[in-house]
Protein backbone atom coordinates (compact mmCIF):
# COMPACT_ATOMS: atom_id res chain seq x y z
CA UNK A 1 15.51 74.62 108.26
CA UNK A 2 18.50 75.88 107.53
CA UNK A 3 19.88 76.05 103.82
CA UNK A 4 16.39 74.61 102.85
CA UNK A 5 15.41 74.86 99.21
CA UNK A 6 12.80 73.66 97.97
CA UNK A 7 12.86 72.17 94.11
CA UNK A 8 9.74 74.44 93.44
CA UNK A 9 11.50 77.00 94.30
CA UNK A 10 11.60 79.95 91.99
CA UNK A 11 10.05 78.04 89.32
CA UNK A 12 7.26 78.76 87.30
CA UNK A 13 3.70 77.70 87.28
CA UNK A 14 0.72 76.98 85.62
CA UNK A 15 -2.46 75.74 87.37
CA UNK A 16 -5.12 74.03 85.00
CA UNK A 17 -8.17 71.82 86.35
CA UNK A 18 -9.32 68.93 83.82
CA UNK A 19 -12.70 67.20 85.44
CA UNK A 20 -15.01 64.34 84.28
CA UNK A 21 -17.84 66.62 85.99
CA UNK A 22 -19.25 69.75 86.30
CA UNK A 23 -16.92 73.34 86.37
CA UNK A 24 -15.88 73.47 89.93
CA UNK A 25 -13.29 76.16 90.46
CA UNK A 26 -12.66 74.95 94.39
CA UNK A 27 -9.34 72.70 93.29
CA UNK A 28 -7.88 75.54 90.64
CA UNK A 29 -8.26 78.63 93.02
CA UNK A 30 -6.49 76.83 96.06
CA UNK A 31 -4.04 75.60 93.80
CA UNK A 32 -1.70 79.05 93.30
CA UNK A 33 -1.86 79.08 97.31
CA UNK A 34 0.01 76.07 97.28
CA UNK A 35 1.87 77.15 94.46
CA UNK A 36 2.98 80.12 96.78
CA UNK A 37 3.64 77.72 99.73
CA UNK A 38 5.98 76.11 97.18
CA UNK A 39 7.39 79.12 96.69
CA UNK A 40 6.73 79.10 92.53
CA UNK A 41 6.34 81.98 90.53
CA UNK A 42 2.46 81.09 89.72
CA UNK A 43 1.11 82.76 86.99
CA UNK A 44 -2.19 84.89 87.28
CA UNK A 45 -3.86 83.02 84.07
CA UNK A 46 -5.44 79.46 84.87
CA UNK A 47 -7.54 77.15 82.95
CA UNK A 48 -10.60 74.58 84.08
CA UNK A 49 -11.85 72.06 81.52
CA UNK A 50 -15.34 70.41 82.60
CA UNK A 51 -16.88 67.41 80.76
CA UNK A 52 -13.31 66.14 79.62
CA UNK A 53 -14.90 62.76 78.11
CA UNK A 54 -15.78 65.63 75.28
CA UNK A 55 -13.45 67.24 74.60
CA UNK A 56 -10.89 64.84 73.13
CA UNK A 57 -10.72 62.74 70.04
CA UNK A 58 -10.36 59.32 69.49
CA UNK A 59 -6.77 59.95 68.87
CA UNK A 60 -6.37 61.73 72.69
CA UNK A 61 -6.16 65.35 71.18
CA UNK A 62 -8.06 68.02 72.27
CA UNK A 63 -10.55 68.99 70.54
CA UNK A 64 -11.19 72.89 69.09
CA UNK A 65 -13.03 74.22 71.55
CA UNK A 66 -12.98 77.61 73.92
CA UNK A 67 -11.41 75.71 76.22
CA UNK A 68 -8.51 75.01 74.03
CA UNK A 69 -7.44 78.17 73.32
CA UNK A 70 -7.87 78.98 76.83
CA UNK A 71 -5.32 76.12 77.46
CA UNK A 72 -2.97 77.03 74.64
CA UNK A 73 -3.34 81.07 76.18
CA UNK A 74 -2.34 79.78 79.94
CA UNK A 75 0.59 77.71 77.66
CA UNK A 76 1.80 81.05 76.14
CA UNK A 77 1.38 82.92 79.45
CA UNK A 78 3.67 80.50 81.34
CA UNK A 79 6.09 80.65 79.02
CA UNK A 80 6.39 84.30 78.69
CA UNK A 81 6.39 84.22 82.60
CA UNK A 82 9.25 81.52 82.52
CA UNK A 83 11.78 83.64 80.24
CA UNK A 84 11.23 86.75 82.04
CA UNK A 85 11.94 85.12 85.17
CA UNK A 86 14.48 82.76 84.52
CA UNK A 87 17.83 84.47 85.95
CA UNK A 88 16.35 86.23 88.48
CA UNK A 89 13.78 83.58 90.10
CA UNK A 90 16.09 82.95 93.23
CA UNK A 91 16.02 86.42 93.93
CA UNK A 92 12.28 86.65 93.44
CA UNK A 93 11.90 84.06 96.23
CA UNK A 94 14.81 84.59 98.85
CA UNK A 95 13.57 85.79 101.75
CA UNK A 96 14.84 87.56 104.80
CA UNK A 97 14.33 85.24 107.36
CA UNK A 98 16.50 82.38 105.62
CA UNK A 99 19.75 84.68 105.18
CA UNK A 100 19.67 85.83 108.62
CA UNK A 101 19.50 82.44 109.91
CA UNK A 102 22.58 80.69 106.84
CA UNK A 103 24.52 84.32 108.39
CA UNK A 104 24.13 83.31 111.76
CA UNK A 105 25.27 79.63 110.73
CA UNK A 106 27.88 80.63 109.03
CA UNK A 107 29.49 83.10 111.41
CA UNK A 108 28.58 80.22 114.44
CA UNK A 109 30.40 77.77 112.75
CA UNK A 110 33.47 80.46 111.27
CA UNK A 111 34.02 81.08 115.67
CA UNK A 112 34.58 77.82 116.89
């Protein structure tokens, strides 16, 4: 690909796990590999709510719980995360391969 950017790119993110079931942490530790595929900026705090039937009210909020304030401290982390990165994101995920390949294009194209 040449030029290729992906929308991810350079972008924050969070990775948080809500199941009807049992903990399983399978889905939310493969998810900041594809994060990385994505090139995003994932952040090293994640979150995993089991049992979700309990732990919302009839109104659809969430519930005081630990697991709340481990969602609102993953919240506060990818923020933080977000401002510090937000000018210099592209530069955080450029890589070597892709300029040497758009300067090869360019000069290819600049010849003929």
């Amino acid at each position: 690909m040449v030029d290729a950017v992906r929308p991810t790119q350079g972008k924050t993110l969070a990775v948080m796990q809500v199941s009807g079931g049992s903990q399983s942490f399978n889905a939310v530790n493969q998810l900041p590999v594809l994060g990385r595929w994505m090139r995003t900026l994932t952040i090293p705090n994640q979150s995993s709510l089991a049992k979700a039937y309990l732990g919302f009210d009839k109104a659809g909020r969430m519930k005081p719980s630990a697991y709340f304030d481990r969602v609102v401290e993953v919240m506060g982390k990818l923020v933080k995360f977000t401002l510090l990165t937000r000018n210099i994101g592209p530069q955080l995920v450029n890589r070597y391969s892709e300029r040497k390949e758009s300067a090869e294009t360019s000069s290819t194209i600049t010849k003929e």
